[in-house]
N, C-alpha and C. Protein backbone atom coordinates (compact mmCIF):
# COMPACT_ATOMS: atom_id res chain seq x y z
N UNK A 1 -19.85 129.33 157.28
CA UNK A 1 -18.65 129.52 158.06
C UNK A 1 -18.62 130.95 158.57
N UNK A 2 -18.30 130.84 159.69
CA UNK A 2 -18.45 132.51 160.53
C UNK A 2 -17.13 133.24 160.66
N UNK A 3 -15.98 132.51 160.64
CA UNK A 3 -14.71 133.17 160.72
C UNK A 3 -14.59 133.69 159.61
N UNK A 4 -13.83 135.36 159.01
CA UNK A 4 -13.29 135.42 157.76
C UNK A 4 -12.37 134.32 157.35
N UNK A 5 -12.61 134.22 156.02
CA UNK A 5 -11.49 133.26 155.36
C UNK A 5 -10.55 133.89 154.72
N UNK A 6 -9.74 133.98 154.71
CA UNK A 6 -8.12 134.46 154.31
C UNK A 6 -7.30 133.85 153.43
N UNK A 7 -7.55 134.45 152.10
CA UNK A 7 -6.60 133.56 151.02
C UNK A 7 -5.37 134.66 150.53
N UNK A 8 -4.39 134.10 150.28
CA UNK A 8 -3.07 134.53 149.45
C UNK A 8 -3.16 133.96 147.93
N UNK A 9 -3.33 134.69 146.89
CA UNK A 9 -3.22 133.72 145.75
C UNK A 9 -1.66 134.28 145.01
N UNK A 10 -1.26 133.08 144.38
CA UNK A 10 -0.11 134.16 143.54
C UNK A 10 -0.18 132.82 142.35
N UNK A 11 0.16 133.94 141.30
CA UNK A 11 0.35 133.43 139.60
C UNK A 11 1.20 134.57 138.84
N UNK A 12 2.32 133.90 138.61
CA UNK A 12 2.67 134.99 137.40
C UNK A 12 1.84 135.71 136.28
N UNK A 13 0.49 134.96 136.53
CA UNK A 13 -0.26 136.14 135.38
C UNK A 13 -0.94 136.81 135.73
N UNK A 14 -0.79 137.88 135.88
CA UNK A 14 -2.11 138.77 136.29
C UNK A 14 -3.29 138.33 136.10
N UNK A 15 -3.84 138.11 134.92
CA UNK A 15 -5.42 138.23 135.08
C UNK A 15 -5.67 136.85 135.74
N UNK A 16 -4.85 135.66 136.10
CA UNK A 16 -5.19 135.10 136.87
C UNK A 16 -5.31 135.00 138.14
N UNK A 17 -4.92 135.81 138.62
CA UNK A 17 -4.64 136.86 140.38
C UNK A 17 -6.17 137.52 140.04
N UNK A 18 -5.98 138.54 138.94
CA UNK A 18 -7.27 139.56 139.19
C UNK A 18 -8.28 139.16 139.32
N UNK A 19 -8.92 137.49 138.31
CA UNK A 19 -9.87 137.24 138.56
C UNK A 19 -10.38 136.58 139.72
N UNK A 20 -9.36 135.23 140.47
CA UNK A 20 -9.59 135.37 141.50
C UNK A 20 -9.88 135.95 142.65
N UNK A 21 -8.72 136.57 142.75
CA UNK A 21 -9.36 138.24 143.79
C UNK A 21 -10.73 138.63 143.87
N UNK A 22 -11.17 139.08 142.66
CA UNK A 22 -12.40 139.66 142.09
C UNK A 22 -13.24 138.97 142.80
N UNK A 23 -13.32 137.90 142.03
CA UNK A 23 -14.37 136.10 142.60
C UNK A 23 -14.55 136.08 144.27
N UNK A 24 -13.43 135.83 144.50
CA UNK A 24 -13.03 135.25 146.27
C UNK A 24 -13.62 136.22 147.17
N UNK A 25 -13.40 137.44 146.71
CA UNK A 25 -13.84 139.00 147.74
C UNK A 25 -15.35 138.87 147.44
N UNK A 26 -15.73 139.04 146.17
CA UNK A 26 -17.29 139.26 145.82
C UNK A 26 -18.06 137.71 147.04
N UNK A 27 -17.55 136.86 147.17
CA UNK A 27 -17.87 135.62 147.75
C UNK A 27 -17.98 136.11 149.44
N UNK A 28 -17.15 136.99 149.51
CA UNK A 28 -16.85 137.64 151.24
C UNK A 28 -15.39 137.04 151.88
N UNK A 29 -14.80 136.40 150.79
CA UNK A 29 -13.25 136.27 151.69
C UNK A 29 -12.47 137.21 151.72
N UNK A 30 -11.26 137.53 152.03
CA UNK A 30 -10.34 138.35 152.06
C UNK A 30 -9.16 138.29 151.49
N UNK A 31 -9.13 138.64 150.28
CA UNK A 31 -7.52 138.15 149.54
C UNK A 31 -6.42 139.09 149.28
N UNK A 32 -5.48 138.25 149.24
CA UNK A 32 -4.31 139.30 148.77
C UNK A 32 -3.77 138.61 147.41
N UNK A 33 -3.35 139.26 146.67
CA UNK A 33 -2.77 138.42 145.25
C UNK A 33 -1.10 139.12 144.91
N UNK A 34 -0.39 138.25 144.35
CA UNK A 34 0.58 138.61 144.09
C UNK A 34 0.94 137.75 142.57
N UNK A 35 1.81 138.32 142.19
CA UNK A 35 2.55 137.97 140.52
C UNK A 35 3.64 137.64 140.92
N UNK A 36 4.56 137.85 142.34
CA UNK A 36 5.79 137.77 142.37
C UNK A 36 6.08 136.83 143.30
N UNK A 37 6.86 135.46 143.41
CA UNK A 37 6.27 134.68 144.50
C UNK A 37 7.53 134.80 145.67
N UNK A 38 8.59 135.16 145.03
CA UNK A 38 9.49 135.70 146.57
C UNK A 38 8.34 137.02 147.72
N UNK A 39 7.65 137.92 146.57
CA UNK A 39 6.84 138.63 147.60
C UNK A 39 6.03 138.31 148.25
N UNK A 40 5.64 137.11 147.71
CA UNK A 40 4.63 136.26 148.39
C UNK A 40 4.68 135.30 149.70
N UNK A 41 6.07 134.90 149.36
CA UNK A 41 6.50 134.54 150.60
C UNK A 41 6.73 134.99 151.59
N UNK A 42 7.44 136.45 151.21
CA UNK A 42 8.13 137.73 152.15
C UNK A 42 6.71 137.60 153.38
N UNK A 43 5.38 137.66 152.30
CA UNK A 43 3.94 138.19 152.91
C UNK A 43 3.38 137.22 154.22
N UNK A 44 4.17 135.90 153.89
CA UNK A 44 3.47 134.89 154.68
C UNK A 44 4.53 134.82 156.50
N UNK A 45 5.74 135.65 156.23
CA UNK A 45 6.16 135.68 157.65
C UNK A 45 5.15 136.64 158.04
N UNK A 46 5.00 137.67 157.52
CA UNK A 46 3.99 138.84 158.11
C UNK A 46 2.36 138.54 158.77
N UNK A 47 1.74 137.40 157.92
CA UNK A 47 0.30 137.76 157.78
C UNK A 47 -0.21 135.61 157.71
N UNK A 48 -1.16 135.65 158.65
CA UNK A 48 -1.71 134.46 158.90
C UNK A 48 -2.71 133.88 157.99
N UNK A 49 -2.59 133.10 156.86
CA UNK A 49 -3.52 132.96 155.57
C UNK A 49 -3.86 131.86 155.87
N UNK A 50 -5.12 130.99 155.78
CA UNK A 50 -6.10 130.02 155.91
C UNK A 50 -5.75 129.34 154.35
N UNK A 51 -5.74 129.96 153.49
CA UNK A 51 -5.81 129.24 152.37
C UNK A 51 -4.24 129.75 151.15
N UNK A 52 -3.77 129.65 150.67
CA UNK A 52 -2.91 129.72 149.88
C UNK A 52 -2.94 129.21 148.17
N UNK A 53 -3.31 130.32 147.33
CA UNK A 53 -3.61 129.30 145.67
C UNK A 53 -2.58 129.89 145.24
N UNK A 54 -1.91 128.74 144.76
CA UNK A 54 -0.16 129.00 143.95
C UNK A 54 -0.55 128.67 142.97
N UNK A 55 0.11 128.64 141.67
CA UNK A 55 0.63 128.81 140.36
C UNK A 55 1.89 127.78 141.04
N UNK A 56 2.13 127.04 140.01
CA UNK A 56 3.37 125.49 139.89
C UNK A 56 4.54 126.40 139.45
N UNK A 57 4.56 126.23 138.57
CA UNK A 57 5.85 126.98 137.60
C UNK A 57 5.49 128.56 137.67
N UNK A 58 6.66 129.11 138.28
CA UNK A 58 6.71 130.56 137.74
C UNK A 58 8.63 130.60 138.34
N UNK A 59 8.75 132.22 137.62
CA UNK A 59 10.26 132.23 137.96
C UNK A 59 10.33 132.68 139.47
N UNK A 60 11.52 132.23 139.62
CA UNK A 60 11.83 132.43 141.24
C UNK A 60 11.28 131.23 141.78
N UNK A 61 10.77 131.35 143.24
CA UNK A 61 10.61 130.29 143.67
C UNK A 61 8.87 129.57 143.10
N UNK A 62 8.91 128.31 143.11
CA UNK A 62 7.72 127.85 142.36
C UNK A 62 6.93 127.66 143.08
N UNK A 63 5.58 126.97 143.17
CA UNK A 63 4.62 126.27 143.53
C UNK A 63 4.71 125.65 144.80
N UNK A 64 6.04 124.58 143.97
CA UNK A 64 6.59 123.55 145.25
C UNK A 64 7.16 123.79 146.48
N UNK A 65 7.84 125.31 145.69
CA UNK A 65 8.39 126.13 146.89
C UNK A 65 7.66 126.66 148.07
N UNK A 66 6.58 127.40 147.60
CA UNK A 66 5.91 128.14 148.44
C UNK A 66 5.17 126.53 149.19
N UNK A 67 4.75 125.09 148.53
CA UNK A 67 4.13 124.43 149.60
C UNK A 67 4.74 124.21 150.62
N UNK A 68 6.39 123.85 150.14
CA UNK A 68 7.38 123.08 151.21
C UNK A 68 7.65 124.79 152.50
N UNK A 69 7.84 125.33 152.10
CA UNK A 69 7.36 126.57 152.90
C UNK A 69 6.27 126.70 154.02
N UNK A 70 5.34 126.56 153.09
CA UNK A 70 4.26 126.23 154.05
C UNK A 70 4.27 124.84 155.10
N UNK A 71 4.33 124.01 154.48
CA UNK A 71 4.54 122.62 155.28
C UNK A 71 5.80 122.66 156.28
N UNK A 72 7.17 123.19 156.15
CA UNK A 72 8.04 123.28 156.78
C UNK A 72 7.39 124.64 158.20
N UNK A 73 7.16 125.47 157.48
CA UNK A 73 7.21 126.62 158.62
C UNK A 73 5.99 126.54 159.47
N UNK A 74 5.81 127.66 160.25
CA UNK A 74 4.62 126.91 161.61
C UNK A 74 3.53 127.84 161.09
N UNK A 75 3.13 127.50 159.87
CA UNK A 75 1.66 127.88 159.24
C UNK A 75 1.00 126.94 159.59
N UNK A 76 -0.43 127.33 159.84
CA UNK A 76 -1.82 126.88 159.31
C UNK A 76 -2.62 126.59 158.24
N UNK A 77 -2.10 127.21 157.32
CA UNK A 77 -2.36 127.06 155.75
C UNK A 77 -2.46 126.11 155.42
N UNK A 78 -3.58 125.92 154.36
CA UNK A 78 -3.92 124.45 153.33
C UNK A 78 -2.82 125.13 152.25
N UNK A 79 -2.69 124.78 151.12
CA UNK A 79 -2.06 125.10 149.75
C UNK A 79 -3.10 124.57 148.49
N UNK A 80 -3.58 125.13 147.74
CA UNK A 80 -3.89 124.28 146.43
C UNK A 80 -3.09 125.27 145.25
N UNK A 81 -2.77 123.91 144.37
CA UNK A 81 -1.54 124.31 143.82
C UNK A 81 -2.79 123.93 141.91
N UNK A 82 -2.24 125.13 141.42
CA UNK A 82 -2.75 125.23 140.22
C UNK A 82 -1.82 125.32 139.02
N UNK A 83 -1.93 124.67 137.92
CA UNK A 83 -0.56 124.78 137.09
C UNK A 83 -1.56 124.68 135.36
N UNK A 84 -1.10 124.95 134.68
CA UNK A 84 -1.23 124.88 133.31
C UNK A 84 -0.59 123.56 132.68
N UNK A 85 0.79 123.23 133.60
CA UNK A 85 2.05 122.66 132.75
C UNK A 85 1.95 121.26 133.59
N UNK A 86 0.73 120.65 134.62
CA UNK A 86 0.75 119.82 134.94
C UNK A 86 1.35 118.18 134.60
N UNK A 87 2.11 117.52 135.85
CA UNK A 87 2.84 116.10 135.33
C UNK A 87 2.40 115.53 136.62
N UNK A 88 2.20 114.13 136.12
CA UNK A 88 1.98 113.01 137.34
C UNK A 88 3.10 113.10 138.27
N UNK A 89 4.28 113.52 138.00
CA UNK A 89 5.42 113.71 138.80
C UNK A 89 5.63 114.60 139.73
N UNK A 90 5.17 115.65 139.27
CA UNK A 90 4.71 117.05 140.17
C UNK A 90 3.81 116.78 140.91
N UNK A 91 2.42 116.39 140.53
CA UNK A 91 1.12 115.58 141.68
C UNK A 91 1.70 115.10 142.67
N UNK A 92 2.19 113.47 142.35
CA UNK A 92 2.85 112.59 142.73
C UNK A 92 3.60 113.49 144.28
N UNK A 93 4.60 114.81 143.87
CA UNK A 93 5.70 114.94 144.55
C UNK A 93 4.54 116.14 146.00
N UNK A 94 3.74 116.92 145.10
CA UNK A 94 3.04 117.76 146.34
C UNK A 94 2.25 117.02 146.68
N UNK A 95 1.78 115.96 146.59
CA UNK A 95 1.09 114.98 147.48
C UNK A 95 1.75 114.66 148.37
N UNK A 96 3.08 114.07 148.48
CA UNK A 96 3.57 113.86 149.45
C UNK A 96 4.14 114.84 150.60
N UNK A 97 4.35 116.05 149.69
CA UNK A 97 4.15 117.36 150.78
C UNK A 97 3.08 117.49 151.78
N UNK A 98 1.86 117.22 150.88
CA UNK A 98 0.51 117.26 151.82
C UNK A 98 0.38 118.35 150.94
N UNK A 99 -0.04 118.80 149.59
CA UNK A 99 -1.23 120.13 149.30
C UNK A 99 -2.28 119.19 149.69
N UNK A 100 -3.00 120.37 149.60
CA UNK A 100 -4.71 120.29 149.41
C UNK A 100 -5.06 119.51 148.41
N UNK A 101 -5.09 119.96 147.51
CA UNK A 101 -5.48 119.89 146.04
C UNK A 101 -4.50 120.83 144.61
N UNK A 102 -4.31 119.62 143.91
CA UNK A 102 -3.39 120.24 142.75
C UNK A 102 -4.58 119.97 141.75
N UNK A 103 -4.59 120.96 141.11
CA UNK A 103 -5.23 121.34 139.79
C UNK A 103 -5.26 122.01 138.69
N UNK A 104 -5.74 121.46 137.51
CA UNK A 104 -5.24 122.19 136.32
C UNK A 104 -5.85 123.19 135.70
N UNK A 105 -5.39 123.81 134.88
CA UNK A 105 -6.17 125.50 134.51
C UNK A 105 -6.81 124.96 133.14
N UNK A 106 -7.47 125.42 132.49
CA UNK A 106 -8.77 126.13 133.44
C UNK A 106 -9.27 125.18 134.44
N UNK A 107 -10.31 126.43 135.28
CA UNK A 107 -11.01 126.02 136.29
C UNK A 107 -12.30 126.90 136.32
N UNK A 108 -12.92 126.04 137.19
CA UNK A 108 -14.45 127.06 137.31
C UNK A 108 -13.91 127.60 138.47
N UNK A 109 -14.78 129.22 138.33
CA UNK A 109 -14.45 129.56 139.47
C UNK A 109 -14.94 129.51 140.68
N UNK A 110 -16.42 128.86 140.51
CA UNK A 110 -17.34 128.18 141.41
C UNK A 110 -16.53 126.79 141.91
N UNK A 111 -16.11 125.76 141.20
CA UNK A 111 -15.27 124.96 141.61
C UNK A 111 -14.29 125.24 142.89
N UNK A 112 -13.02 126.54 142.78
CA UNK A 112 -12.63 126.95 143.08
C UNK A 112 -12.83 127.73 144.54
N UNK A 113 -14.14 128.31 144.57
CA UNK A 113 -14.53 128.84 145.79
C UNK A 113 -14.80 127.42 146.52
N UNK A 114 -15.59 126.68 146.11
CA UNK A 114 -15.97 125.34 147.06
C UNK A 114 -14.72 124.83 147.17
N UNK A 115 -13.29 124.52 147.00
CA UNK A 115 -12.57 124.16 147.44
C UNK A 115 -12.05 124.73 148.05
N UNK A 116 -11.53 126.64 148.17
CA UNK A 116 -10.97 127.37 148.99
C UNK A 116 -11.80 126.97 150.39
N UNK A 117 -13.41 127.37 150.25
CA UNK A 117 -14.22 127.04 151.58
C UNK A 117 -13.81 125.36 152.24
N UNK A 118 -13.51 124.47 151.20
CA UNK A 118 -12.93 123.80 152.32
C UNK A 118 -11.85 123.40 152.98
N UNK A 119 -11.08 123.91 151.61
CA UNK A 119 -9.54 124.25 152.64
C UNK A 119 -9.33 125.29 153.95
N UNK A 120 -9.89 125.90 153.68
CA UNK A 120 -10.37 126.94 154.66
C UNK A 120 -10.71 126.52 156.04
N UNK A 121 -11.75 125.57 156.52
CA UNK A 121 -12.07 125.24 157.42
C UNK A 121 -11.41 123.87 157.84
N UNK A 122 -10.76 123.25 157.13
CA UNK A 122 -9.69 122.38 157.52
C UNK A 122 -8.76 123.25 157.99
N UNK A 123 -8.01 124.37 158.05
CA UNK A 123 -6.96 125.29 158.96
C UNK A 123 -7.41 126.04 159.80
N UNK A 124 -8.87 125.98 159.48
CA UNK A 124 -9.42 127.13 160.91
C UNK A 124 -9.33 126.02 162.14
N UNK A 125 -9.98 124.84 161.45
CA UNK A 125 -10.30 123.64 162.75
C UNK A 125 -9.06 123.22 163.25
N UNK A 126 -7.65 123.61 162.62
CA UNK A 126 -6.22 123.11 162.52
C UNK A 126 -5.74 124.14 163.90
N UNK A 127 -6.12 125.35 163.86
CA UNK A 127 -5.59 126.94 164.60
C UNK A 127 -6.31 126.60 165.48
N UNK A 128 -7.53 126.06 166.03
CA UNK A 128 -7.87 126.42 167.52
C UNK A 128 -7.37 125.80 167.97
């Protein structure tokens, strides 16, 4: 893929931001990470992201929040939504939002890049 790819990740835990970050950049994408997901949102009127990896549950607005966000507002963004605290009910409900992919922690982080790369080019092919 020749376009940069552009991810936003946010998790209330740090080292789950840091390692991604770490991963995603060393790979050649471009990320931004956040712990706080109102800032995260603040980030997405500002800045055009291809890919989006949320955290489900955190305080403030959640997972679901930031998808219906995405899905409501005039983004390009895929979403894959990552949770620890996973329920068929939660699946069930961002499926019908339209994420990408919901998945549970752990994860490889090789896993992870092959799914950002193809969420990725499902919103690039979405933007022209």
């Amino acid at each position: 893929m020749s376009q940069e790819i552009k991810v936003l990740v946010l998790d209330d835990e740090p080292v789950v931001c840091e390692r991604l970050q770490d991963y995603l950049e060393k790979k050649g994408m471009t990320v931004e990470a956040y712990t706080e997901s109102q800032r995260a949102l603040d980030r997405l009127n500002e800045k055009a992201f291809d890919v989006i990896v949320t955290d489900m549950k955190m305080e403030g607005p959640t997972g679901m929040d930031v998808l219906l966000a995405v899905k409501r507002g005039s983004y390009n963004s895929e979403v894959i939504i990552i949770t620890g605290y996973g329920s068929s009910e939660d699946l069930r409900e961002a499926e019908a939002v339209g994420v990408f992919e919901y998945i549970g922690k752990p994860f490889k982080m090789s896993d992870m890049y092959n799914l950002v790369k193809k969420a990725a080019r499902r919103a690039q092919k979405r933007s022209k």
